[in-house]
C-alpha atoms as a PDB file:
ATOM      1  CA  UNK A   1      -2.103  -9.583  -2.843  1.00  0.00           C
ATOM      2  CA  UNK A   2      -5.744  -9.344  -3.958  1.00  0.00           C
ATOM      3  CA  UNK A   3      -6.860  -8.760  -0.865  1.00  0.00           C
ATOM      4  CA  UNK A   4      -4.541  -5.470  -0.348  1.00  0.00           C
ATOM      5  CA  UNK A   5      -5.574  -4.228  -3.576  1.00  0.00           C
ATOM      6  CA  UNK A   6      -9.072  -4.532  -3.451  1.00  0.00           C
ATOM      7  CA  UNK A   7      -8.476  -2.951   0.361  1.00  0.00           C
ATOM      8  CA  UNK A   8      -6.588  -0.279  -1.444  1.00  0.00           C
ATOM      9  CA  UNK A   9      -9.211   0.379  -4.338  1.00  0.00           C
ATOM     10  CA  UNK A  10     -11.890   0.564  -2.001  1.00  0.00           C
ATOM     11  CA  UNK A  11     -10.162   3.095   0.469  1.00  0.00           C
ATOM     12  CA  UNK A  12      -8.217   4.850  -1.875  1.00  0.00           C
ATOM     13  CA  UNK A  13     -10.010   8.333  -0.854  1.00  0.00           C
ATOM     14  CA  UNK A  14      -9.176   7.681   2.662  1.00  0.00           C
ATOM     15  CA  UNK A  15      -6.100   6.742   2.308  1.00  0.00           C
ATOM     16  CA  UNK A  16      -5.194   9.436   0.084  1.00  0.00           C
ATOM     17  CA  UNK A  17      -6.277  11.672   2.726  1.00  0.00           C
ATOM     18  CA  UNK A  18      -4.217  10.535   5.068  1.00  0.00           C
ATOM     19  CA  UNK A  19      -1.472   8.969   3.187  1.00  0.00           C
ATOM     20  CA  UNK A  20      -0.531  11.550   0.525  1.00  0.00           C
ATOM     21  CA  UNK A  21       3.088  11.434  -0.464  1.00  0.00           C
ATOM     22  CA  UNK A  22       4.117   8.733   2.142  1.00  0.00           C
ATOM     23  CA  UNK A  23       5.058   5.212   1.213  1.00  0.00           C
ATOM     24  CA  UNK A  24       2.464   2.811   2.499  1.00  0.00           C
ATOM     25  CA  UNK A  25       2.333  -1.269   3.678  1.00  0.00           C
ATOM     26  CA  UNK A  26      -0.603  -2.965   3.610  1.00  0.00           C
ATOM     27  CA  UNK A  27      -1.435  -6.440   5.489  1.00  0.00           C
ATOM     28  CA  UNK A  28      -4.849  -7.520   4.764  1.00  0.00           C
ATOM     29  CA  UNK A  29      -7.491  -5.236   5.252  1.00  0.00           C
ATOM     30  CA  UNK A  30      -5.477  -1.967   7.140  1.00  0.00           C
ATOM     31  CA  UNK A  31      -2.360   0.106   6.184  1.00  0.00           C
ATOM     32  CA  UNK A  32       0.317  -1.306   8.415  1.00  0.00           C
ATOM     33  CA  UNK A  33       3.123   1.143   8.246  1.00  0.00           C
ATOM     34  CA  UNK A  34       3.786   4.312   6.601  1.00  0.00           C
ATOM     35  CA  UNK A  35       6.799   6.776   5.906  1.00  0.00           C
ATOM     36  CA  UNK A  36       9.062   8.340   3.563  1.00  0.00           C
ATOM     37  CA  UNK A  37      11.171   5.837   1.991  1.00  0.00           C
ATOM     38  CA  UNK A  38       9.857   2.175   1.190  1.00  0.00           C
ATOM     39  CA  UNK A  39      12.787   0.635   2.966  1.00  0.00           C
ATOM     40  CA  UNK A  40      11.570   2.060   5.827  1.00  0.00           C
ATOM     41  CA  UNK A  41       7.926   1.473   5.625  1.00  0.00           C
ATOM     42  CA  UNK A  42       9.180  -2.367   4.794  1.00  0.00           C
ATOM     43  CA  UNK A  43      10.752  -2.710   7.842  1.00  0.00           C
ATOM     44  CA  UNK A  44       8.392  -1.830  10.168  1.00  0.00           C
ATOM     45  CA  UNK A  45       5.958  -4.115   8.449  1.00  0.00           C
ATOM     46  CA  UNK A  46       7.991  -6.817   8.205  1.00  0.00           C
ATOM     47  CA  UNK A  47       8.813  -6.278  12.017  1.00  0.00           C
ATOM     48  CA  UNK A  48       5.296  -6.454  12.960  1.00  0.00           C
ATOM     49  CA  UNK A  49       4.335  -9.139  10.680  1.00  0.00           C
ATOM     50  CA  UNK A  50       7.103 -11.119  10.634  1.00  0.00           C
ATOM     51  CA  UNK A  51       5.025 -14.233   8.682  1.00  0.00           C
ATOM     52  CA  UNK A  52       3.225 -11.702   6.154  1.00  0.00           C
ATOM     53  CA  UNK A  53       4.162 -10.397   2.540  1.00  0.00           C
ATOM     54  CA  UNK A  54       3.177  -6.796   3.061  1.00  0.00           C
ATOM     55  CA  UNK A  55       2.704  -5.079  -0.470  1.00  0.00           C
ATOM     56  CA  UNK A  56       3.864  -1.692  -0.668  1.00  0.00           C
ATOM     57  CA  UNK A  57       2.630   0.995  -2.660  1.00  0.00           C
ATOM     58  CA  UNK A  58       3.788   4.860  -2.935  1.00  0.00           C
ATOM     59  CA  UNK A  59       0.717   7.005  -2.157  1.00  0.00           C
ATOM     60  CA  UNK A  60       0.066  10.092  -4.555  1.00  0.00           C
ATOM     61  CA  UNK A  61      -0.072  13.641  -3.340  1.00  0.00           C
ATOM     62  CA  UNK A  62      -2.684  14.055  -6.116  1.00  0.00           C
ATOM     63  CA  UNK A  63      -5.813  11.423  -7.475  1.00  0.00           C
ATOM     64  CA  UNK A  64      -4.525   8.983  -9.824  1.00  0.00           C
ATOM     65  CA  UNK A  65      -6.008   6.744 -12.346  1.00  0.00           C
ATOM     66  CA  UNK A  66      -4.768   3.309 -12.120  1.00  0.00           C
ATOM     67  CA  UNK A  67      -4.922   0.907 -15.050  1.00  0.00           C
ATOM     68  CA  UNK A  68      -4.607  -3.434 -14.089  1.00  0.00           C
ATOM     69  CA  UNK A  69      -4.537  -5.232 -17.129  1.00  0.00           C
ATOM     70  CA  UNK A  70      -3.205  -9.554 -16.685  1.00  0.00           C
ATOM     71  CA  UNK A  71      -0.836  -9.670 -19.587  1.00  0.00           C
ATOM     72  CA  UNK A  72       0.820 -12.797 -20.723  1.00  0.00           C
ATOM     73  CA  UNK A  73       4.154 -13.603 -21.926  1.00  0.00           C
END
């Protein structure tokens, strides 16, 4: 899951660009499906990667800040 993020955080520009108000999948280091609803965009990934977690993320039409913090319970 690191991996995606930091893949995410690093191409968020691009992937804004192309991604804007589209559910996303990403598998490593490259977006792996995209579409409109994250059922969707699960299935595909999960079809091509069968042995893979993909972790899904919705795509803003607009920047957005994003805030990790590791809280503990």
């Amino acid at each position: 899951m690191k991996e995606e993020f930091d893949f995410y955080i690093k191409n968020s520009g691009e992937i804004n660009k192309q991604f804007g108000g589209k559910h996303i999948a990403i598998v490593g280091h490259k977006v792996v499906a995209s579409g409109d609803s994250a059922a969707e965009v699960l299935k595909t990934a999960k079809k091509k990667y069968p042995d893979k977690k993909p972790v899904l993320t919705y795509v803003p039409e607009k920047d957005t800040l994003v805030l990790v913090f590791n809280a503990r319970i």
